[in-house]
N, C-alpha and C. Protein backbone atom coordinates (compact mmCIF):
# COMPACT_ATOMS: atom_id res chain seq x y z
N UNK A 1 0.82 -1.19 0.00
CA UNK A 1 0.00 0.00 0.00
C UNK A 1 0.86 1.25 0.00
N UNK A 2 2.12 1.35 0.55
CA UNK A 2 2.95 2.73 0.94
C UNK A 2 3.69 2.76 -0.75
N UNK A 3 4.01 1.66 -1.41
CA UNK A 3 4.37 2.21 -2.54
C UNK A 3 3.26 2.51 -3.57
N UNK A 4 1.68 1.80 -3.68
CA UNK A 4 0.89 2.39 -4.17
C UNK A 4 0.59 3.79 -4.21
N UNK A 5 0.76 4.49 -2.52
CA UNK A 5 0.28 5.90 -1.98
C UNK A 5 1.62 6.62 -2.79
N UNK A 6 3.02 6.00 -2.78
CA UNK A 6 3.75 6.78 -3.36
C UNK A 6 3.59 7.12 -4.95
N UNK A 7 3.43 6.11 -5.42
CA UNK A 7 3.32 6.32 -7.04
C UNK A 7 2.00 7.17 -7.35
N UNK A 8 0.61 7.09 -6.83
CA UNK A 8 -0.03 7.90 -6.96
C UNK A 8 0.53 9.62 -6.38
N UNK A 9 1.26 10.29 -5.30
CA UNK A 9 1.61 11.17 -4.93
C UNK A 9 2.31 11.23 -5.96
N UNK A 10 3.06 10.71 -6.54
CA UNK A 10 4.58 11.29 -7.56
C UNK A 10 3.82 11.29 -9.01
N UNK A 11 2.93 10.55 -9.26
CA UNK A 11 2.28 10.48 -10.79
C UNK A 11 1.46 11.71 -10.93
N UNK A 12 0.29 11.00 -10.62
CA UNK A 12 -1.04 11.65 -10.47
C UNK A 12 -0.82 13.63 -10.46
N UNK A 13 -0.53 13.61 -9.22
CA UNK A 13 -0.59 15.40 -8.85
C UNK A 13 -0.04 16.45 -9.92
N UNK A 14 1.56 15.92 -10.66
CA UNK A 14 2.30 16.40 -12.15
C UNK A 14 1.07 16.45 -13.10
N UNK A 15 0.50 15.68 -13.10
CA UNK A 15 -0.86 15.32 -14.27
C UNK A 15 -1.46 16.52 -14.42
N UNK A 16 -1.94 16.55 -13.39
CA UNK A 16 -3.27 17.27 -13.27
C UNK A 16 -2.83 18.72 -13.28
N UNK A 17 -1.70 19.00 -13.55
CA UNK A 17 -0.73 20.43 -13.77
C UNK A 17 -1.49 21.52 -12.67
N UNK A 18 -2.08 22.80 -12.83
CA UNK A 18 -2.70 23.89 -12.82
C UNK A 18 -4.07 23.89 -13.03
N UNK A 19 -5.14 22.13 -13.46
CA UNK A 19 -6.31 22.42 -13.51
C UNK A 19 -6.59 22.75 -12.03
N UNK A 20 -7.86 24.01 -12.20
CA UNK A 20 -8.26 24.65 -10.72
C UNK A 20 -9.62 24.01 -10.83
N UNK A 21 -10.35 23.94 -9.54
CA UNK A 21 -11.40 23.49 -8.90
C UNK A 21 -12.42 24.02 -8.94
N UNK A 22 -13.38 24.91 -9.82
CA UNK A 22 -13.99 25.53 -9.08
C UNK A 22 -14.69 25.72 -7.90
N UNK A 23 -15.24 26.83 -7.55
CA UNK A 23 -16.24 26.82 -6.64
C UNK A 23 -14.99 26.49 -4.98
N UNK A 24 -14.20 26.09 -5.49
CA UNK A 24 -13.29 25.64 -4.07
C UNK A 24 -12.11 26.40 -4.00
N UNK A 25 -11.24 26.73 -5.26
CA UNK A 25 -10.47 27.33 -5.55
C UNK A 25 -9.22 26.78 -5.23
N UNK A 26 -9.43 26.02 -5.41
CA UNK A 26 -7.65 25.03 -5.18
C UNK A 26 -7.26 24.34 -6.07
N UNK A 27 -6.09 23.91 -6.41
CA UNK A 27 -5.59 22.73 -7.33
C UNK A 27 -6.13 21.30 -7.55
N UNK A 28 -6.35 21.06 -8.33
CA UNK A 28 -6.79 19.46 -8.02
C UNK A 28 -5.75 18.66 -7.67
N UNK A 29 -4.50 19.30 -7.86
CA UNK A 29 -3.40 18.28 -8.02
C UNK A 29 -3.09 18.44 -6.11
N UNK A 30 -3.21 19.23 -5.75
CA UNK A 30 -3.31 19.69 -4.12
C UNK A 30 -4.60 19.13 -3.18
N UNK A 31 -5.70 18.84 -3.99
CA UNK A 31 -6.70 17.85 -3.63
C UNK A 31 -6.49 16.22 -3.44
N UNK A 32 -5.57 16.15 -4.83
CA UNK A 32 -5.39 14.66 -4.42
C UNK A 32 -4.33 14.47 -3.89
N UNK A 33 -3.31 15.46 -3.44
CA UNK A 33 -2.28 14.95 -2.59
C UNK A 33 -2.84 15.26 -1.20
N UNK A 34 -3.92 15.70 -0.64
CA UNK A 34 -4.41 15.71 0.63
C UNK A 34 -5.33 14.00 0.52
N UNK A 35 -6.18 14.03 -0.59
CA UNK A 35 -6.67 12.57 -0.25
C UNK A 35 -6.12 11.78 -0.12
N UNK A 36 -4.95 11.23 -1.01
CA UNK A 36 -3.69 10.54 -0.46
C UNK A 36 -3.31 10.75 0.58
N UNK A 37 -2.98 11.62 1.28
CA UNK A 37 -2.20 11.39 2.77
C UNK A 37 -3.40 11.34 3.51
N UNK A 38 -4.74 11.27 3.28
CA UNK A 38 -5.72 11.17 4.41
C UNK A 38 -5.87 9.45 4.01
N UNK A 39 -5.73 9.04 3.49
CA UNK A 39 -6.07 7.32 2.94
C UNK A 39 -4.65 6.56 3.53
N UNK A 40 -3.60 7.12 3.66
CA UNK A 40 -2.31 7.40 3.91
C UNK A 40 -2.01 6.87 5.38
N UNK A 41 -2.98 7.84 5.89
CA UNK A 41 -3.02 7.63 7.56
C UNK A 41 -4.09 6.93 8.21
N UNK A 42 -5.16 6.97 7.14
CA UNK A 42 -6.28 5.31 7.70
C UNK A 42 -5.23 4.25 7.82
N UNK A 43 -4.30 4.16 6.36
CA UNK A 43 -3.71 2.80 6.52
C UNK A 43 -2.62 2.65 7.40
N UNK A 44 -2.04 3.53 7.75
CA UNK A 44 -0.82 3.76 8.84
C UNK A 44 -1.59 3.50 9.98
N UNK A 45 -2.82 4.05 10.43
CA UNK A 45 -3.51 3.72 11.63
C UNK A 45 -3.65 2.32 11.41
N UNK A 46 -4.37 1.80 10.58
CA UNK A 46 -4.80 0.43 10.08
C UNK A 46 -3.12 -0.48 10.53
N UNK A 47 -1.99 -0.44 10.49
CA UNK A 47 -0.87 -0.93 10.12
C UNK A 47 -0.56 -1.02 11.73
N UNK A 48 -0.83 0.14 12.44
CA UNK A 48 -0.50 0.25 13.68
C UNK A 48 -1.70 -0.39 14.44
N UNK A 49 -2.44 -0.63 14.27
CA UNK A 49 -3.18 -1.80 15.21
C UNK A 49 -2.76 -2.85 14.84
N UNK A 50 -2.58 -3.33 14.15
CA UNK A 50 -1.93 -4.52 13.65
C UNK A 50 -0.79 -4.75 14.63
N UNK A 51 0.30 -3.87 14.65
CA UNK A 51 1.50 -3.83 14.92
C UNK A 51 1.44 -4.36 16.36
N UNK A 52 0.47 -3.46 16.87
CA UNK A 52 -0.28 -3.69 18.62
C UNK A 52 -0.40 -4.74 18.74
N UNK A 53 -1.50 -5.38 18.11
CA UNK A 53 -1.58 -7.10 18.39
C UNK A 53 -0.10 -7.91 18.29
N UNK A 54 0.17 -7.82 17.32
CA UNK A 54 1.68 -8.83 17.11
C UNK A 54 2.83 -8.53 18.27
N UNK A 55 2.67 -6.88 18.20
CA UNK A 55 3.66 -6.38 19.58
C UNK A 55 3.51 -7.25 21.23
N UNK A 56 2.11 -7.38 21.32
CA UNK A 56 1.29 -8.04 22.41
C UNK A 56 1.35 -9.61 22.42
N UNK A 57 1.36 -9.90 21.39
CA UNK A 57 1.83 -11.47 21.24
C UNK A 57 3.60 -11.74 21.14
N UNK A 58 4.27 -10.79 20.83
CA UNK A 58 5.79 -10.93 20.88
C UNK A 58 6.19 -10.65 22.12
N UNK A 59 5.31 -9.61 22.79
CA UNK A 59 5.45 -9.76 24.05
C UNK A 59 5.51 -10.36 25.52
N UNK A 60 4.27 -11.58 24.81
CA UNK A 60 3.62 -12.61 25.89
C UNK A 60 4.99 -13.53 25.51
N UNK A 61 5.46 -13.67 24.53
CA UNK A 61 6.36 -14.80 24.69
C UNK A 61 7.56 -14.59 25.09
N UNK A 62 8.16 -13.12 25.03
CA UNK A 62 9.65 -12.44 25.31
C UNK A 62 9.19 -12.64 27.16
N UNK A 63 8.06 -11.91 27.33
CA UNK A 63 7.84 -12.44 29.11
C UNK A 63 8.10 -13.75 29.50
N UNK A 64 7.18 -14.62 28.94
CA UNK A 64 7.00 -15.54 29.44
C UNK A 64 8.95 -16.72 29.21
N UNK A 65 9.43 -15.91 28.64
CA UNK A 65 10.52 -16.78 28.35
C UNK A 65 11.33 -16.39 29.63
N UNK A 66 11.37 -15.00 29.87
CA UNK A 66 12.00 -14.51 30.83
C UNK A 66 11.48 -15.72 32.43
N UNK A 67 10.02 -15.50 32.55
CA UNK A 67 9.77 -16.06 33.70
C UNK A 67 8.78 -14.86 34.71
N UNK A 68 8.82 -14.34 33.76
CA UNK A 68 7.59 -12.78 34.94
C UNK A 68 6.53 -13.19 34.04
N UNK A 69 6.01 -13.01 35.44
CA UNK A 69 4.08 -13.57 35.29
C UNK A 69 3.49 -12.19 35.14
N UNK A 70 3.87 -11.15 35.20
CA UNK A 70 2.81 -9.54 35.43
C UNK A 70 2.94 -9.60 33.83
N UNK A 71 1.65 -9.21 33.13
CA UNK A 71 1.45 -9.25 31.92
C UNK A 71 1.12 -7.83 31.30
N UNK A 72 1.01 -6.78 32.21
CA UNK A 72 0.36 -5.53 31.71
C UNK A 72 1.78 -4.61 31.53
N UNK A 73 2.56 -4.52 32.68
CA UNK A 73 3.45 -3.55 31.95
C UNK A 73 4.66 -3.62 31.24
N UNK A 74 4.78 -5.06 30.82
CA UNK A 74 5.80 -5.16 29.52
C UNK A 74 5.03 -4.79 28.13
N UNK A 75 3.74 -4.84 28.27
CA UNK A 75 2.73 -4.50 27.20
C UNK A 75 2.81 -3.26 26.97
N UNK A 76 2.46 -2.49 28.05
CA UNK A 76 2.74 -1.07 28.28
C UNK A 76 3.77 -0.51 27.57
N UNK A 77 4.92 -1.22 27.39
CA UNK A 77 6.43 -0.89 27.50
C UNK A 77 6.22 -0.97 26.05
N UNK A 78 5.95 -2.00 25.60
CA UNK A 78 6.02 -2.45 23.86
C UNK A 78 5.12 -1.28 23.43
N UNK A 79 3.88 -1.32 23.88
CA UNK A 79 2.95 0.12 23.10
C UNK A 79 3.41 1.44 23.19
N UNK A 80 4.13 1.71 24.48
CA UNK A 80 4.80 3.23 24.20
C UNK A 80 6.23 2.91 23.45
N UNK A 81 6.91 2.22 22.93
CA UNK A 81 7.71 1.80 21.73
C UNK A 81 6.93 2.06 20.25
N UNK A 82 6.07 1.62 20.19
CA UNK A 82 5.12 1.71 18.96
C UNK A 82 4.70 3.43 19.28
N UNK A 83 4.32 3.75 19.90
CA UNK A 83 3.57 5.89 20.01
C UNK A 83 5.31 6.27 19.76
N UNK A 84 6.21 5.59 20.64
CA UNK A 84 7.06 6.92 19.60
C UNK A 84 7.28 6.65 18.45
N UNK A 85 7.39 5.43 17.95
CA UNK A 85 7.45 5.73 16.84
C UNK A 85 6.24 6.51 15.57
N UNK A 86 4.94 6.22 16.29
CA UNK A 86 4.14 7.13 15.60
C UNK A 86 3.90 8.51 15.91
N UNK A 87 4.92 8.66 16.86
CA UNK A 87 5.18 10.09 17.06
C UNK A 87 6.12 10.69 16.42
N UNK A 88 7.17 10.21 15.75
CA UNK A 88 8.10 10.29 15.05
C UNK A 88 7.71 10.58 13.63
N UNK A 89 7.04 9.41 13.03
CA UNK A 89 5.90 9.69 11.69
C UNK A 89 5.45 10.81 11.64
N UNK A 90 4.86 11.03 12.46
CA UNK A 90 3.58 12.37 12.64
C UNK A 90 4.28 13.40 12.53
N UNK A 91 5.28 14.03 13.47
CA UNK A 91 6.24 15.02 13.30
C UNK A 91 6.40 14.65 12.07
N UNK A 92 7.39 14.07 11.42
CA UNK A 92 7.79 13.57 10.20
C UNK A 92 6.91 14.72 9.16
N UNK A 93 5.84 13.90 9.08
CA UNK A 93 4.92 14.15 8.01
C UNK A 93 4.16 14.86 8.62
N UNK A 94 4.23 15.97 9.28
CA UNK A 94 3.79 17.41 9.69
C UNK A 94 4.86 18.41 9.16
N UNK A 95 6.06 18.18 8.56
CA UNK A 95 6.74 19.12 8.38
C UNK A 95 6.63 20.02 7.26
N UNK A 96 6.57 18.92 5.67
CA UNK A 96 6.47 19.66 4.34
C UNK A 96 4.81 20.08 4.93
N UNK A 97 4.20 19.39 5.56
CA UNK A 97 2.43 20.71 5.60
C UNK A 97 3.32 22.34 6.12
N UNK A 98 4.24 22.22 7.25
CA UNK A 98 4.32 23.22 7.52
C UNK A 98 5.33 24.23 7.02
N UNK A 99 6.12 23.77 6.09
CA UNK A 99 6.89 24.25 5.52
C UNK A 99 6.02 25.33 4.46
N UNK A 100 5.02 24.73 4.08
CA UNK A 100 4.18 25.68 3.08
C UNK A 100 3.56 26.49 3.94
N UNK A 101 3.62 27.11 5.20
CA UNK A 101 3.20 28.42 5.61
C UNK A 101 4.38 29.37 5.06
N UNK A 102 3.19 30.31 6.00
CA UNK A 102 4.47 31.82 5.97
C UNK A 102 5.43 31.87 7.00
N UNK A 103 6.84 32.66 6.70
CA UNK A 103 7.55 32.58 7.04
C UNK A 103 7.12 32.70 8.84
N UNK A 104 6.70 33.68 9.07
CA UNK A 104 6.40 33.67 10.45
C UNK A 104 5.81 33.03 11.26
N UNK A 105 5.10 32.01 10.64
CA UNK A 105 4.18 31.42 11.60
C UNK A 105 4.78 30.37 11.12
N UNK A 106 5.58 29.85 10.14
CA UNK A 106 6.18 28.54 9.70
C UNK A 106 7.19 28.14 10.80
N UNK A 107 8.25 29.29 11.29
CA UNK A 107 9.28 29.08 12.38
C UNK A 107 8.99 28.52 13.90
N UNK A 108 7.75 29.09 14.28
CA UNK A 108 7.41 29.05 15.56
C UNK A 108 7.15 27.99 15.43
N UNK A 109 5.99 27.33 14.78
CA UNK A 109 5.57 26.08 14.64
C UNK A 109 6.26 25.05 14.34
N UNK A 110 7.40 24.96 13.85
CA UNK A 110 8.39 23.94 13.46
C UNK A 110 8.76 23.90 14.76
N UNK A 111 9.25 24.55 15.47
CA UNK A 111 10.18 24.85 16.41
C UNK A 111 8.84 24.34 17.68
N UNK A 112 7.98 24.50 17.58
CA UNK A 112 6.94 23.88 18.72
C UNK A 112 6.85 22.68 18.44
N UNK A 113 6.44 22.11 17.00
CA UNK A 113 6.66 20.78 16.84
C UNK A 113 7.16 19.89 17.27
N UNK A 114 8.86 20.22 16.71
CA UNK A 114 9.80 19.57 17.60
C UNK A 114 10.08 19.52 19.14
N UNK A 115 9.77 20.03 19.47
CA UNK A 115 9.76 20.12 21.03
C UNK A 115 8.94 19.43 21.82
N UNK A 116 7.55 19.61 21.32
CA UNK A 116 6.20 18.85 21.69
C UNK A 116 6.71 17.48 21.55
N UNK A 117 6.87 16.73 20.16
CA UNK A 117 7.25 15.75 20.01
C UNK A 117 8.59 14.78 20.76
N UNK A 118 9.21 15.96 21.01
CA UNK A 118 10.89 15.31 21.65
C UNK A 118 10.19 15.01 23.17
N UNK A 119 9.36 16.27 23.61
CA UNK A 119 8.69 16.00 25.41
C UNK A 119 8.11 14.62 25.39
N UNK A 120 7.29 14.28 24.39
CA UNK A 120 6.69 13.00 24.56
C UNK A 120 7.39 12.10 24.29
N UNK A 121 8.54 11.79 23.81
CA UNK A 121 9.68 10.71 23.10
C UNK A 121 10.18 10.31 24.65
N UNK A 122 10.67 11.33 25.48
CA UNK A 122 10.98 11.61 26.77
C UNK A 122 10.31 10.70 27.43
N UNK A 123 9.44 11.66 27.75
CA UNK A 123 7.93 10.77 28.55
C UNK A 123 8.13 9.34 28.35
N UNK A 124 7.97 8.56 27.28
CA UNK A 124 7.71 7.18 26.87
C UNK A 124 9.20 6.72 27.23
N UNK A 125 10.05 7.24 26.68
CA UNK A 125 11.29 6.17 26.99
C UNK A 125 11.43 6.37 28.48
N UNK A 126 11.25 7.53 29.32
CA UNK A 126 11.32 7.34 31.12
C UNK A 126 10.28 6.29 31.64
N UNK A 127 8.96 5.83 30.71
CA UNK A 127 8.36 4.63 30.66
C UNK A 127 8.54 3.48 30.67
N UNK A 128 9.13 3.55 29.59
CA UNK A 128 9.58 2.28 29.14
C UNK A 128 10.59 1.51 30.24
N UNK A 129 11.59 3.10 30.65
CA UNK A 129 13.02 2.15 31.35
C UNK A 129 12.37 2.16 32.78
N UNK A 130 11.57 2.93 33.13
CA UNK A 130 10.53 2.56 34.81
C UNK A 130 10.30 0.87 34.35
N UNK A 131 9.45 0.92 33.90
CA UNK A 131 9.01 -0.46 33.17
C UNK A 131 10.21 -1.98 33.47
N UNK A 132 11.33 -1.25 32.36
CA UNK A 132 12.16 -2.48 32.33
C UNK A 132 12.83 -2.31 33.50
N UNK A 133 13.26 -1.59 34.27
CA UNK A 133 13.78 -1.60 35.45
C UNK A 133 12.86 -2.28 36.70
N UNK A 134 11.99 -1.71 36.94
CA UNK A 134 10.92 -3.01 37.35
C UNK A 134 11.02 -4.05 37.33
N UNK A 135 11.42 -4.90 35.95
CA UNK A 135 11.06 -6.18 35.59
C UNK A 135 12.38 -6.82 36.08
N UNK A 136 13.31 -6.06 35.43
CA UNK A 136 14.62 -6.73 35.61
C UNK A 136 15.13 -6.90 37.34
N UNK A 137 14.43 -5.52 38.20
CA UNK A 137 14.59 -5.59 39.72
C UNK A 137 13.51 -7.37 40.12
N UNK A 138 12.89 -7.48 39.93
CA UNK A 138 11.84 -8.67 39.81
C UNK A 138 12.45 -9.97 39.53
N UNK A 139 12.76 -10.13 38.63
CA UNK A 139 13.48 -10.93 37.94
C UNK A 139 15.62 -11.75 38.91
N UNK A 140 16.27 -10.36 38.83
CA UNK A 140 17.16 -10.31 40.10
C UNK A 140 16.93 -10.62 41.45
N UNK A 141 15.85 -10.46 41.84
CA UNK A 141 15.38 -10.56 43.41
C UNK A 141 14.78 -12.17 43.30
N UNK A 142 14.03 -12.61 42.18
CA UNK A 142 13.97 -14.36 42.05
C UNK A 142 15.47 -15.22 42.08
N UNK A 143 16.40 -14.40 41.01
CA UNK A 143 17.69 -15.35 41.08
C UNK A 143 18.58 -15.20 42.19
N UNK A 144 18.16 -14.45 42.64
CA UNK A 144 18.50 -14.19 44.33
C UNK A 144 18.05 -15.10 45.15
N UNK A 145 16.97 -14.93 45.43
CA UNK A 145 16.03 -16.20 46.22
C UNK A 145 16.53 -17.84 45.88
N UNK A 146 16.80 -17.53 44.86
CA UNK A 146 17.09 -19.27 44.09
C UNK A 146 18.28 -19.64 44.63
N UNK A 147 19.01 -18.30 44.40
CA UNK A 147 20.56 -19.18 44.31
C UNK A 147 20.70 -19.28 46.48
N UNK A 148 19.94 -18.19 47.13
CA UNK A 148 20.02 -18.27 48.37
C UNK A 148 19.48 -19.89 49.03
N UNK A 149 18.20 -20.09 48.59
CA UNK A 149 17.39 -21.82 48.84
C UNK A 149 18.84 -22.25 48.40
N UNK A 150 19.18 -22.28 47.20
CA UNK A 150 20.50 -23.58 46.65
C UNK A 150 21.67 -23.85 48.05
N UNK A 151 21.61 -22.41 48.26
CA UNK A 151 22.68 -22.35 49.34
C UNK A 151 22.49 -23.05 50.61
N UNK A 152 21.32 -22.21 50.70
CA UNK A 152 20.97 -22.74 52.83
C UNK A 152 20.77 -24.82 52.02
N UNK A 153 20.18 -24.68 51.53
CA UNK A 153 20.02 -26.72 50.67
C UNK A 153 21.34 -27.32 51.19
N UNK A 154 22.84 -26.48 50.45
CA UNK A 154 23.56 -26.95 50.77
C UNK A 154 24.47 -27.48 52.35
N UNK A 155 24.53 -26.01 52.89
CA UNK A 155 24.59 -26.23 54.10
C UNK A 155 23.68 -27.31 54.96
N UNK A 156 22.68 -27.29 54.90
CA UNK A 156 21.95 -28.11 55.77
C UNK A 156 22.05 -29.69 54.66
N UNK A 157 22.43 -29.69 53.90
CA UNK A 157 23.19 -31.46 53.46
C UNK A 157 24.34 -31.86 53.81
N UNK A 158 25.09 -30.71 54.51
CA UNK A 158 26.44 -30.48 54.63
C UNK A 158 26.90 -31.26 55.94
């Protein structure tokens, strides 16, 4: 589908040169490069639920291999992995929209963009490593316990 959306964006819009719209007053060729990126981002949304499920099933088994039974916040961990990266997209493909303002209101807004976007990148990865730090404290405190039973076992066979 992403190289379909591309070849229509790169074909199509050249085509349609300078025919104008009436009654709307815009390009057609500027019409269909907005319907494209709105069909664009159904399927990117569409792609990212997807991603969720499989993330959630790659997840149950990366846990369960480990040996931690808590099932919600390695999930957690995998889905704010997936938002930045669709936070990343989004910035991404917010930029050429904003590049076509005016100069003055084009700067501020780039410059808020990025920032907005970097705060939440933040946010999620101080998530994520709460998260894996958690698991891995969890996880350490079992092979602790284990290797301590192995021990006192020994002594008292001793």
């Amino acid at each position: 589908m992403a190289i379909i959306f591309f070849l229509i964006n790169t074909i199509v819009p050249p085509l349609m040169g300078d025919i104008a719209l009436p009654g709307i007053n815009i390009n057609a060729s500027t019409l269909v490069g907005a319907i494209t990126l709105i069909f664009t981002a159904i399927f990117l949304i569409r792609a990212l639920a997807d991603g969720l499920v499989l993330s959630d099933i790659l997840t149950d088994i990366f846990v369960k291999r480990l040996g931690i039974k808590e099932e919600r916040s390695p999930k957690r961990a995998a889905r704010d992995a997936i938002y930045i990266i669709v936070i990343l997209l989004v910035a991404t493909a917010l930029y050429p929209l904003i590049s076509t303002l005016e100069p003055n209101i084009k700067d501020p807004l780039t410059i808020a963009t990025t920032y907005v976007a970097l705060g939440m990148i933040l946010v999620l990865f101080y998530d994520i490593g709460r998260i894996l730090y958690r698991i891995v404290e969890r996880k350490a405190e079992s092979v602790a316990d284990s290797i301590a039973k192995m021990t006192d076992k020994r002594k008292n066979g001793e």
